[in-house]
C-alpha atoms as a PDB file:
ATOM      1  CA  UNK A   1     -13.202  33.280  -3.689  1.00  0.00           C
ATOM      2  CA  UNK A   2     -12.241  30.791  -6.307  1.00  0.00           C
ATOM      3  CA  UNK A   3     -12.736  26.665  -5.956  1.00  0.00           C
ATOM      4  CA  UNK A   4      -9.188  26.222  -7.668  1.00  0.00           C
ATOM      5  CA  UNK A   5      -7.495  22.832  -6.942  1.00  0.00           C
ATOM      6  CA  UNK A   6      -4.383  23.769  -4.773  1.00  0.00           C
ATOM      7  CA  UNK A   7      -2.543  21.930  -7.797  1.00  0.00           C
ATOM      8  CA  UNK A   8      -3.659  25.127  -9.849  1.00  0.00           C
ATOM      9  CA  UNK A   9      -2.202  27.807  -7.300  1.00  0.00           C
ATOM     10  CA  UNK A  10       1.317  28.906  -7.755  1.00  0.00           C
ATOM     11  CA  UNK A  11       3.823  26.223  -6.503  1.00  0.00           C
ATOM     12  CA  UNK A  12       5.738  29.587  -4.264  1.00  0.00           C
ATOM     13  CA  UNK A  13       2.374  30.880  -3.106  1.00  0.00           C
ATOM     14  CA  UNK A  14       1.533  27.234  -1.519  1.00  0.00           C
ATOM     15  CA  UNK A  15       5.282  27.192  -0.539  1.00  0.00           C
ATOM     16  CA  UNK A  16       5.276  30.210   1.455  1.00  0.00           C
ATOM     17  CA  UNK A  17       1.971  29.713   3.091  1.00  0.00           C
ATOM     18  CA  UNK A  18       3.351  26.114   4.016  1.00  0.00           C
ATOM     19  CA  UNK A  19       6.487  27.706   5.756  1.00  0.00           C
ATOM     20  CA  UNK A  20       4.363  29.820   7.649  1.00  0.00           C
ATOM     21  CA  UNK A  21       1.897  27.336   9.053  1.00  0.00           C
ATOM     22  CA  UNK A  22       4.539  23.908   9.732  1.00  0.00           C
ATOM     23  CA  UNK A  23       7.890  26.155   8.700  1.00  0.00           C
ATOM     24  CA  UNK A  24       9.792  23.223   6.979  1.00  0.00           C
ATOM     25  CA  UNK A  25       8.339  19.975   5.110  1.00  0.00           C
ATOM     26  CA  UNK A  26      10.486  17.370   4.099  1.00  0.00           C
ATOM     27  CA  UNK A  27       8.801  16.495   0.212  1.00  0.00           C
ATOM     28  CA  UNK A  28       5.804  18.058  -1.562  1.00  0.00           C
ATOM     29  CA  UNK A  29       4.795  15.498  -4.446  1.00  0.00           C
ATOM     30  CA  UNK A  30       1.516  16.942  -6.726  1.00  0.00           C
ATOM     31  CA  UNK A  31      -0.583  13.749  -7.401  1.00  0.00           C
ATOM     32  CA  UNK A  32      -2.696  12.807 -10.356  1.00  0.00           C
ATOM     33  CA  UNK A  33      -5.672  13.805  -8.812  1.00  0.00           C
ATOM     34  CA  UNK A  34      -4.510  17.199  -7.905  1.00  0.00           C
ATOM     35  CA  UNK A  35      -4.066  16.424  -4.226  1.00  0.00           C
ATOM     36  CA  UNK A  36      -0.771  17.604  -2.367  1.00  0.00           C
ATOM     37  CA  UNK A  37       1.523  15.075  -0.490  1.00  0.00           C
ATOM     38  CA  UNK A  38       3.813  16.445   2.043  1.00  0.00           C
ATOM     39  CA  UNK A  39       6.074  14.671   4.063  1.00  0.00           C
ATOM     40  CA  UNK A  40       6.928  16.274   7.631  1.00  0.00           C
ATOM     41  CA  UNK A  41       9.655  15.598  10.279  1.00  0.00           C
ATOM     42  CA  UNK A  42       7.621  15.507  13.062  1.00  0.00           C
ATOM     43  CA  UNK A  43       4.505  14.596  14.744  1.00  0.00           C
ATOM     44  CA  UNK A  44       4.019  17.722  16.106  1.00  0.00           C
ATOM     45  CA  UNK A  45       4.139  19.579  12.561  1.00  0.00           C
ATOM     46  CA  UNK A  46       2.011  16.607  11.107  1.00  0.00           C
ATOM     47  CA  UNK A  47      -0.635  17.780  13.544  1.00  0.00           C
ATOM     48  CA  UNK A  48      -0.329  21.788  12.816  1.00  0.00           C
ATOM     49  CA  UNK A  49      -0.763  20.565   8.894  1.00  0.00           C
ATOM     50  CA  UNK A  50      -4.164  18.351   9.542  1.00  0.00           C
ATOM     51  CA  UNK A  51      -5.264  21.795  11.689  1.00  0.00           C
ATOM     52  CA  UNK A  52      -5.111  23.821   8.343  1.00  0.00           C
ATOM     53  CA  UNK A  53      -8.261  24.815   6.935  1.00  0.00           C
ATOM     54  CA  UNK A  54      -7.381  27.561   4.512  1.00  0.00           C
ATOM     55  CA  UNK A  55      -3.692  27.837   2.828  1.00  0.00           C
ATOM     56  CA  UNK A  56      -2.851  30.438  -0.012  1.00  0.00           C
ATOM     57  CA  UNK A  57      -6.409  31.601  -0.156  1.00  0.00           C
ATOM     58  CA  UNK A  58      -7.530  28.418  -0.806  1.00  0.00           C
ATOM     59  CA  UNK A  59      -9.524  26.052   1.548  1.00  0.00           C
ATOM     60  CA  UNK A  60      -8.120  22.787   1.820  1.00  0.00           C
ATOM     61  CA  UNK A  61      -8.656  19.403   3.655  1.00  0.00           C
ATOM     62  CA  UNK A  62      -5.778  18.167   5.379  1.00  0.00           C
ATOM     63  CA  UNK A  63      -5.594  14.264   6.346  1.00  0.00           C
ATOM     64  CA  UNK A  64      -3.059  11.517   7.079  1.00  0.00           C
ATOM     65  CA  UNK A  65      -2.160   9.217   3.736  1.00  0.00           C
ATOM     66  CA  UNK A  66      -3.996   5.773   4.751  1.00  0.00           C
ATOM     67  CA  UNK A  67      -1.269   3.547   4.034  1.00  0.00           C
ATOM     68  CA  UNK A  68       1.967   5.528   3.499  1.00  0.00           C
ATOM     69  CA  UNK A  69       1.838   5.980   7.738  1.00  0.00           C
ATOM     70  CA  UNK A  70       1.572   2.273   8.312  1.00  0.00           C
ATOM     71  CA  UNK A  71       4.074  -0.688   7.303  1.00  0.00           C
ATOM     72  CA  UNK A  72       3.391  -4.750   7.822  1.00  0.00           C
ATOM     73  CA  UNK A  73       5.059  -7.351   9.471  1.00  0.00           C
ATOM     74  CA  UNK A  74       5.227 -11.094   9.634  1.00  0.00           C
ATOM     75  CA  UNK A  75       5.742 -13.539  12.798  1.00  0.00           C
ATOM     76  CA  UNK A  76       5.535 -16.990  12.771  1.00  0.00           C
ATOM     77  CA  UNK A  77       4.573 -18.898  15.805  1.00  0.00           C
ATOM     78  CA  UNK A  78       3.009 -21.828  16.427  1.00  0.00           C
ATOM     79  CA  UNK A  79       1.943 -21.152  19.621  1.00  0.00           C
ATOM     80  CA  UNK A  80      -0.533 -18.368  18.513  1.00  0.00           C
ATOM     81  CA  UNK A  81      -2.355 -20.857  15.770  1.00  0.00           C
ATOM     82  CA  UNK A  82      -5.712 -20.743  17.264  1.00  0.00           C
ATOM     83  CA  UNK A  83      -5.061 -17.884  19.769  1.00  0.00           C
ATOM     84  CA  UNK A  84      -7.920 -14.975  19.367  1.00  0.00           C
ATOM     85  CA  UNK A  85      -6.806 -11.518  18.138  1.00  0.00           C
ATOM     86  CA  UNK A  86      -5.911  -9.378  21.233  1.00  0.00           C
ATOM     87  CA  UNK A  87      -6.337  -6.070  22.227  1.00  0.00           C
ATOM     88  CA  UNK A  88      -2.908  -5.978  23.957  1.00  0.00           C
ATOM     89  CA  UNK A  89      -0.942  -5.177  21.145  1.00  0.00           C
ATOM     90  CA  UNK A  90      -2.190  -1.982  20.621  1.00  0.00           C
ATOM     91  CA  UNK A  91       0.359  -0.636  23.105  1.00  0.00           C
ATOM     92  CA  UNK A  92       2.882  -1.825  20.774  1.00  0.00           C
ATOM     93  CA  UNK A  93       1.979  -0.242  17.807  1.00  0.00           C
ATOM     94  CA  UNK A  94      -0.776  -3.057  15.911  1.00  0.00           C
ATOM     95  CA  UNK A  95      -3.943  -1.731  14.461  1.00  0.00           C
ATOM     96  CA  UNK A  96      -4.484  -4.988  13.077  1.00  0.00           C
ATOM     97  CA  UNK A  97      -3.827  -8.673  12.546  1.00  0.00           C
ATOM     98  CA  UNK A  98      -4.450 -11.035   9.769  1.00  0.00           C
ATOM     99  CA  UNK A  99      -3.952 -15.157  10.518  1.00  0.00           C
ATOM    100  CA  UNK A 100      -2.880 -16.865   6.833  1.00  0.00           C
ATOM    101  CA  UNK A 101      -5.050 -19.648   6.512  1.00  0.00           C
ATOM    102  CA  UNK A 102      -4.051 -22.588   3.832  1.00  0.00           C
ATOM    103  CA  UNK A 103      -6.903 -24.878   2.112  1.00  0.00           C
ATOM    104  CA  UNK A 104      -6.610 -28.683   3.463  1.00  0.00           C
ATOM    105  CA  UNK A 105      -8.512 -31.059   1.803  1.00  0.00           C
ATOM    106  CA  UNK A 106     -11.644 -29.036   1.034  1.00  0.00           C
ATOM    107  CA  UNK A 107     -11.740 -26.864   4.621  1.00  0.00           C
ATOM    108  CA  UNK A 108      -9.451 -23.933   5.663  1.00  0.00           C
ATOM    109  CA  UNK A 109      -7.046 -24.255   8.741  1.00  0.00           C
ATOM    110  CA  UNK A 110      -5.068 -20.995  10.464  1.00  0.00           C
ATOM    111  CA  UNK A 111      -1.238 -21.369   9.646  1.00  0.00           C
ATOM    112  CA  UNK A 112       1.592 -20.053  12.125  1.00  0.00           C
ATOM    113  CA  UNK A 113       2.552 -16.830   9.889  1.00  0.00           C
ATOM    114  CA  UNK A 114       0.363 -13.938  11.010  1.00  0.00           C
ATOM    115  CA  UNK A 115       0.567 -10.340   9.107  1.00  0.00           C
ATOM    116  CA  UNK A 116       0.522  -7.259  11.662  1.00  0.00           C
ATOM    117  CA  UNK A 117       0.055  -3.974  10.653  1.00  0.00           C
ATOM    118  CA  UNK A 118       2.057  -1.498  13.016  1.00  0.00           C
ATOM    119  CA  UNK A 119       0.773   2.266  12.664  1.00  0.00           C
ATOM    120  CA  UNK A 120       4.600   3.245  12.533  1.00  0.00           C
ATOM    121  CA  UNK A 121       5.986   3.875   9.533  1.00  0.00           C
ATOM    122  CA  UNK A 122       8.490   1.399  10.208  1.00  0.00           C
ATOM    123  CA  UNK A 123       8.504  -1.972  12.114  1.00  0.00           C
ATOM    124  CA  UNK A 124       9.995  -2.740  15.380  1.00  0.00           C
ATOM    125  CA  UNK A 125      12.276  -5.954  15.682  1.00  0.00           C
ATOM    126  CA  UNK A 126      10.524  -7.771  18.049  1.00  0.00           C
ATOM    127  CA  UNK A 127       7.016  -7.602  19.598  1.00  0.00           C
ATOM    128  CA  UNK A 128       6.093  -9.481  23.077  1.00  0.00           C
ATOM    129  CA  UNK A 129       2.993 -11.677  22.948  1.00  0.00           C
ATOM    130  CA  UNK A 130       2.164 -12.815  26.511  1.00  0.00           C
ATOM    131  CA  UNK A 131       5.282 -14.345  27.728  1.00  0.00           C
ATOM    132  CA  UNK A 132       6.668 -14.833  24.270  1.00  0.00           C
ATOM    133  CA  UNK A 133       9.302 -12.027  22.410  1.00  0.00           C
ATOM    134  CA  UNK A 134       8.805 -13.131  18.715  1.00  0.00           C
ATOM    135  CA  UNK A 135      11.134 -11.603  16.101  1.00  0.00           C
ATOM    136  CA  UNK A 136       9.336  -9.667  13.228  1.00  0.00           C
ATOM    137  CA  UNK A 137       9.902  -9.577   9.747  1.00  0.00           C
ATOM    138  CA  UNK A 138       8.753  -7.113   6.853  1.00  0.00           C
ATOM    139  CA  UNK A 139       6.329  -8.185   5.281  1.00  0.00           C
ATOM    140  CA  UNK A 140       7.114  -8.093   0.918  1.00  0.00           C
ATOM    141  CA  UNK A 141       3.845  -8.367  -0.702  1.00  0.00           C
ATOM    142  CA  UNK A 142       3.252 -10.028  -4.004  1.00  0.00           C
ATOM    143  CA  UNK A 143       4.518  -7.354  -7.135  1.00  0.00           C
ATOM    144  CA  UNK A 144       1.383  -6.328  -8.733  1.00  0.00           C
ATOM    145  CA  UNK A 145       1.640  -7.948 -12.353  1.00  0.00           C
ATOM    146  CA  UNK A 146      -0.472  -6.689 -15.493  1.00  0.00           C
ATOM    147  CA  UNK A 147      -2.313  -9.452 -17.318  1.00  0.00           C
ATOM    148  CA  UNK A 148      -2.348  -7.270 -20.311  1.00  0.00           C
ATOM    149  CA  UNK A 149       1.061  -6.217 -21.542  1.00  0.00           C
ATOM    150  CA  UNK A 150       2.632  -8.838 -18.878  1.00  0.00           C
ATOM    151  CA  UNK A 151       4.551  -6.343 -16.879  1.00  0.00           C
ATOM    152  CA  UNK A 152       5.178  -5.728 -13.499  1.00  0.00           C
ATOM    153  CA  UNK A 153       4.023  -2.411 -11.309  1.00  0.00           C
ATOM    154  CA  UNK A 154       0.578  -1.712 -12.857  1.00  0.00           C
ATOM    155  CA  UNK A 155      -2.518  -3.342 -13.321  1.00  0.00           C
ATOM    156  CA  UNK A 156      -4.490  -4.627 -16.477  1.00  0.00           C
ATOM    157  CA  UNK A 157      -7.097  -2.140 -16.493  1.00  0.00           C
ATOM    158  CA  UNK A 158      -4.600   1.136 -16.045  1.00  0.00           C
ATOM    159  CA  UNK A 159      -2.547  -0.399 -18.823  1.00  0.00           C
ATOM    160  CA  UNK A 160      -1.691   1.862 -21.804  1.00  0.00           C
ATOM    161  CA  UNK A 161       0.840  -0.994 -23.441  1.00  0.00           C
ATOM    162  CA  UNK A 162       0.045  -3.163 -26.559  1.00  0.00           C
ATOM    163  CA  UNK A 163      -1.408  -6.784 -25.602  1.00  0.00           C
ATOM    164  CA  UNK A 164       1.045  -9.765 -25.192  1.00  0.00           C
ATOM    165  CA  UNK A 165       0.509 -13.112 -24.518  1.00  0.00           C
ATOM    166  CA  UNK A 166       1.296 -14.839 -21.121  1.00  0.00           C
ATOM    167  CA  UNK A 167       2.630 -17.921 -22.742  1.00  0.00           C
ATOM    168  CA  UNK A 168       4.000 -17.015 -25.939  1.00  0.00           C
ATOM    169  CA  UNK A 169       6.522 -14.226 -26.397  1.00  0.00           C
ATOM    170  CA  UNK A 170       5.785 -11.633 -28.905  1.00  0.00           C
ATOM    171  CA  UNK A 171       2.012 -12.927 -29.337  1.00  0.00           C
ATOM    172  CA  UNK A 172      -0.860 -11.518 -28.575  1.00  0.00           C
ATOM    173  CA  UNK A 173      -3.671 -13.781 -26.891  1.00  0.00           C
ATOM    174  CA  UNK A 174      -5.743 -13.451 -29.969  1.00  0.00           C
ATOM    175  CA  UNK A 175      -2.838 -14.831 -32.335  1.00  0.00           C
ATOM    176  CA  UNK A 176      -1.829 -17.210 -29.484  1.00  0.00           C
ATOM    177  CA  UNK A 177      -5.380 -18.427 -29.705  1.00  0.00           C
ATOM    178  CA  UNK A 178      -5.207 -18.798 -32.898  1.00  0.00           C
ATOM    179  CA  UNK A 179      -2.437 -20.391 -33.831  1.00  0.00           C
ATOM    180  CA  UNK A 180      -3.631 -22.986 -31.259  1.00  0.00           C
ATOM    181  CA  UNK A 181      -6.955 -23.941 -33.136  1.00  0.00           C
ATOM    182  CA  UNK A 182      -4.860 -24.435 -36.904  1.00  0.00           C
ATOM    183  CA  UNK A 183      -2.318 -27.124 -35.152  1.00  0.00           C
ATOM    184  CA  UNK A 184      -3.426 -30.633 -36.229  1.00  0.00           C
ATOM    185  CA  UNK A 185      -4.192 -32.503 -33.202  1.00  0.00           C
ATOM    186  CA  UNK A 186      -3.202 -36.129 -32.812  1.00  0.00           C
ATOM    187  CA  UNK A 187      -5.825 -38.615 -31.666  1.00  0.00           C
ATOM    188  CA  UNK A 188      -5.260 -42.132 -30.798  1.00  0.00           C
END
């Protein structure tokens, strides 16, 4: 049997072995690595997919996306400053909590914003701590930025753009630089 990347297979062999073990998938996206990712409808044909050991005469290794099958809130409450991460919220959906912390003089204190990550792939509106119902929020995350070419969406050292500087337009760091070191400098 050939080792063939199911990238390499024909795209109606993998098709029709796919309709045969889950029937219908939503989207089939071929990523740079080779690997397939399928979006299903349910939870019951996400299941029969991560079963599959073998599809088109190829064996495969089927596994939920890490981060595409979660999404992130925010809350804010003071309340739950110094309050210890609980267990209790699993029932509602959180695999995990992070507590923002801000630097004060030298040492780090907890804020009120907290970051929960729900294992949902979308958030509910409100989530009941103890005796409190606190409203949650999507959480946006900073746009990744490249230091490079100074766009947004990728980072410096995937970057296939020419080099501009940060704080001159149409510069490159090395001209910036440059130009920088032949100014005459005043001195009093």
């Amino acid at each position: 049997m050939d080792d063939k990347p199911l990238s390499k297979i024909s795209p109606i062999a993998v098709d029709k072995a796919l309709k045969c073990a889950v029937e219908t998938v939503k989207s089939i996206k071929c990523l740079r690595s080779g690997d397939l990712l399928m979006e299903v409808g349910s939870a019951s044909q996400s299941r029969s997919l991560n079963k599959i050991n073998n599809l088109a005469a190829c064996p495969v290794t089927a596994s939920p996306h890490r981060t595409l099958n979660t999404c992130k809130g925010v809350i804010r409450c003071r309340a739950l400053i110094d309050c210890p991460k609980d267990k209790e919220l699993k029932s509602q959906g959180v695999t995990d909590i992070n507590i923002l912390t801000k630097d004060d003089s030298g040492s780090r204190r907890n804020t009120n914003t907290l970051i929960i990550t729900f294992h949902t792939a979308s958030i509910s509106k409100h989530i009941k701590i103890g005796y409190l119902r606190i409203p949650v929020e999507l959480y946006i995350p900073n746009p990744l930025r490249c230091f490079n070419c100074q766009k947004f969406g990728h980072g410096q050292k995937t970057c296939t753009g020419r080099e501009i500087c940060a704080k001159r337009t149409g510069w490159t760091q090395r001209q910036s630089l440059q130009q920088q070191n032949e100014m005459p400098q005043l001195r009093r």
